[in-house]
Protein backbone atom coordinates (compact mmCIF):
# COMPACT_ATOMS: atom_id res chain seq x y z
CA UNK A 1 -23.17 24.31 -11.67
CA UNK A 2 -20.65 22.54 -9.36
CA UNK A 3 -21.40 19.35 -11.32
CA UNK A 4 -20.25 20.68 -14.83
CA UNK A 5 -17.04 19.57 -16.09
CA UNK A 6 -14.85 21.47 -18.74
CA UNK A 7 -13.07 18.89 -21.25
CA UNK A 8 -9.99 19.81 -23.56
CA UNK A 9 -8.63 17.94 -26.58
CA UNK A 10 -5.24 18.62 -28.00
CA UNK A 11 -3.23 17.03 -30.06
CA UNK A 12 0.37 16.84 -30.87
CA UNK A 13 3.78 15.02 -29.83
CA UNK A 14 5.21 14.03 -26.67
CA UNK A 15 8.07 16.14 -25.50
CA UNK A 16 8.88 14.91 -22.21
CA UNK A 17 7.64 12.13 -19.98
CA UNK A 18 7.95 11.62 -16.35
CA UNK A 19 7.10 8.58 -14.52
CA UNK A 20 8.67 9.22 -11.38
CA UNK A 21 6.53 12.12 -10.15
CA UNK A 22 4.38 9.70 -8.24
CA UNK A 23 3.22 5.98 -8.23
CA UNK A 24 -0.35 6.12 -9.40
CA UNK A 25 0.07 8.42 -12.41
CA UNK A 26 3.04 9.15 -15.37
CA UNK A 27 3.14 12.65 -16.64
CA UNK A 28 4.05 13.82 -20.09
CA UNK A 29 4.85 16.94 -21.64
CA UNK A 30 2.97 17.48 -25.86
CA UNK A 31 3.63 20.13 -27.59
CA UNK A 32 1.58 21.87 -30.47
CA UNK A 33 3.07 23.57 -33.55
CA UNK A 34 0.77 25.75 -35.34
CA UNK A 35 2.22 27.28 -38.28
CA UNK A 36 1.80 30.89 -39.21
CA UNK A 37 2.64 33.86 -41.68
CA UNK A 38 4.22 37.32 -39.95
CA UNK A 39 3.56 40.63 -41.24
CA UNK A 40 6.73 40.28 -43.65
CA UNK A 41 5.11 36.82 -45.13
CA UNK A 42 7.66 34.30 -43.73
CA UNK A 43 6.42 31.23 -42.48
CA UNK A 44 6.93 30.68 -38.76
CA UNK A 45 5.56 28.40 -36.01
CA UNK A 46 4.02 28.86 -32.37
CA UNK A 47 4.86 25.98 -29.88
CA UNK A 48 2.17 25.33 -27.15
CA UNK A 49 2.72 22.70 -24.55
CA UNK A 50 0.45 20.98 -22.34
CA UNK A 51 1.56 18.95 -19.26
CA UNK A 52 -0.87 15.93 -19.27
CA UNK A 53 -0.89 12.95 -16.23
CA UNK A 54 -2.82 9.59 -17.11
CA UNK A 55 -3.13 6.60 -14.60
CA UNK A 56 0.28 4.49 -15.33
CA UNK A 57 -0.97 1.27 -15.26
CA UNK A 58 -2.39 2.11 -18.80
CA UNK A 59 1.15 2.63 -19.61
CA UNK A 60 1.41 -1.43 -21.02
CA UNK A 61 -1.86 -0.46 -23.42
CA UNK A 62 -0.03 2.61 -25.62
CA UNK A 63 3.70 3.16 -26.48
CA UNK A 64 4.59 6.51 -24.69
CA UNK A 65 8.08 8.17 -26.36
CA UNK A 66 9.74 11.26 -27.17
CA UNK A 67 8.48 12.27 -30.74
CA UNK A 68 5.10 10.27 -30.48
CA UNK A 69 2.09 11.70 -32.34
CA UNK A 70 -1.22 11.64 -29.76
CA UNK A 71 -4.68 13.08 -29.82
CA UNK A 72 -5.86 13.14 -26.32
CA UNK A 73 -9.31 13.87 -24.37
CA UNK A 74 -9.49 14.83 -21.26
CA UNK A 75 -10.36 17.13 -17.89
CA UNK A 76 -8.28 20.50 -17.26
CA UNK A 77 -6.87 20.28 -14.20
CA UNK A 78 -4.57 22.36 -11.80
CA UNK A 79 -2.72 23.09 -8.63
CA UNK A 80 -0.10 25.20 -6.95
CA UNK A 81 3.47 23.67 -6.76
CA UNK A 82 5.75 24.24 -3.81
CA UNK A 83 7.09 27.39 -5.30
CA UNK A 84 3.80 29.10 -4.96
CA UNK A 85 3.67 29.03 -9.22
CA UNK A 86 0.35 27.75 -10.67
CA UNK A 87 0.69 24.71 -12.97
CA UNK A 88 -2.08 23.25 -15.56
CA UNK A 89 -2.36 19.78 -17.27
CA UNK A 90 -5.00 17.77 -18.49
CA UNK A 91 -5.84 14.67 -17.24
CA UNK A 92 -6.17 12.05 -19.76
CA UNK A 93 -9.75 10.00 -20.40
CA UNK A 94 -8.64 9.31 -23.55
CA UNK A 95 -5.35 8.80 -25.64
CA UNK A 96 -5.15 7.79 -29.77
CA UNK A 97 -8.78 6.43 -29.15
CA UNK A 98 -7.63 4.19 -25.80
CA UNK A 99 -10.02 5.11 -22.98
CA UNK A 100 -8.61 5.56 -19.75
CA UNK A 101 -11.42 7.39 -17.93
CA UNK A 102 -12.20 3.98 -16.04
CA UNK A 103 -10.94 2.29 -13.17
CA UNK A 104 -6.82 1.17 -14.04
CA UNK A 105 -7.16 -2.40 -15.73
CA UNK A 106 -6.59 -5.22 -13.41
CA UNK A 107 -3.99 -7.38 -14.22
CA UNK A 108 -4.49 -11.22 -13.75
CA UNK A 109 -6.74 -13.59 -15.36
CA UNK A 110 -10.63 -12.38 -16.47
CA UNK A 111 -10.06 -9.15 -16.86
CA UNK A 112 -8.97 -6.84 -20.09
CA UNK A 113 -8.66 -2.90 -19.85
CA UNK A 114 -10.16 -3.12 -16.74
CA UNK A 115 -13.13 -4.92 -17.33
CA UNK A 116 -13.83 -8.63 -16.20
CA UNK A 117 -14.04 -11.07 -19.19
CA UNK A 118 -17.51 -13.23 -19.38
CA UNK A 119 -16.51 -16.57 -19.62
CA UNK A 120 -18.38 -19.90 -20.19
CA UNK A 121 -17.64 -23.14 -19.80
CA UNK A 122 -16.30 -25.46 -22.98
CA UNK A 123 -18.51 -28.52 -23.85
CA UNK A 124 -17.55 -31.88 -23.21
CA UNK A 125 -16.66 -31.86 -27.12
CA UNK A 126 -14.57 -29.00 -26.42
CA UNK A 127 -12.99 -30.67 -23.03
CA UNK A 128 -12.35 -33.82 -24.70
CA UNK A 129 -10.47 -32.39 -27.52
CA UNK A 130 -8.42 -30.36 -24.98
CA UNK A 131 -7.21 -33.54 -23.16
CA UNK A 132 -6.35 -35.29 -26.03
CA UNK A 133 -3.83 -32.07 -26.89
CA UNK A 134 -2.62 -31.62 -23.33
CA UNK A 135 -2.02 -35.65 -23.43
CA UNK A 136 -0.74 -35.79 -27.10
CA UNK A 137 1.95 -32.89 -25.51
CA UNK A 138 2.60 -34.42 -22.20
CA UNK A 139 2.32 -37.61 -23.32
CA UNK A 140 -0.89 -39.12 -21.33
CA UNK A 141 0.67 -38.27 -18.42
């Protein structure tokens, strides 16, 4: 039983973000609206927010503002702040389809979301008509 993970997924619109809570992760508020009728028939709406964290070097991947519209997968999580007071979030695997469950992408050349690029060399075709570019640009120098 220890093994079993719970998963959540909400959607909604970012309220709030935070990225100075701590280097490794940004936070964000979203909040729900789910519209309902009250005993008198007038239309109302219930706002539910979840406090979500998701690894911030995904943060160059997705556009994270006030207002956006995001679907998001991930693990409920929790701990106790330094007020004693319980606090919840879910922490993001997935966000509008971009998976973030992995190790944070590497930056430098080879690698893309993470995960190191297979790469093969050109043919001498290919080679020559590269140096004849570079040296039509730099001028056979």
């Amino acid at each position: 039983m220890k093994d079993l993970v719970d998963y959540i997924k909400y959607h909604g619109y970012i309220t709030s973000i935070r990225d100075n809570v701590d280097k490794d992760y940004i936070w964000f508020d979203i909040c729900q609206k789910e519209p309902y009728k009250d005993k008198n028939g007038v239309d109302r709406t219930n706002l539910s927010f979840f406090s979500a964290r998701m690894y911030i070097e995904y943060t160059y991947k997705i556009e994270l503002r006030v207002g956006k519209d995001v679907y998001v997968e991930g693990i409920p999580k929790g701990y106790i702040d330094k007020n004693g007071h319980r606090q919840n979030y879910i922490h993001i695997l997935k966000i509008n389809d971009l998976e973030v469950n992995k190790e944070p992408p590497l930056y430098g050349d080879g690698y893309w979301n993470g995960q190191k690029i297979e790469s093969e060399e050109a043919s001498p075709e290919e080679q020559a008509y590269m140096q004849k570019l570079i040296d039509e640009i730099t001028g056979g120098e």
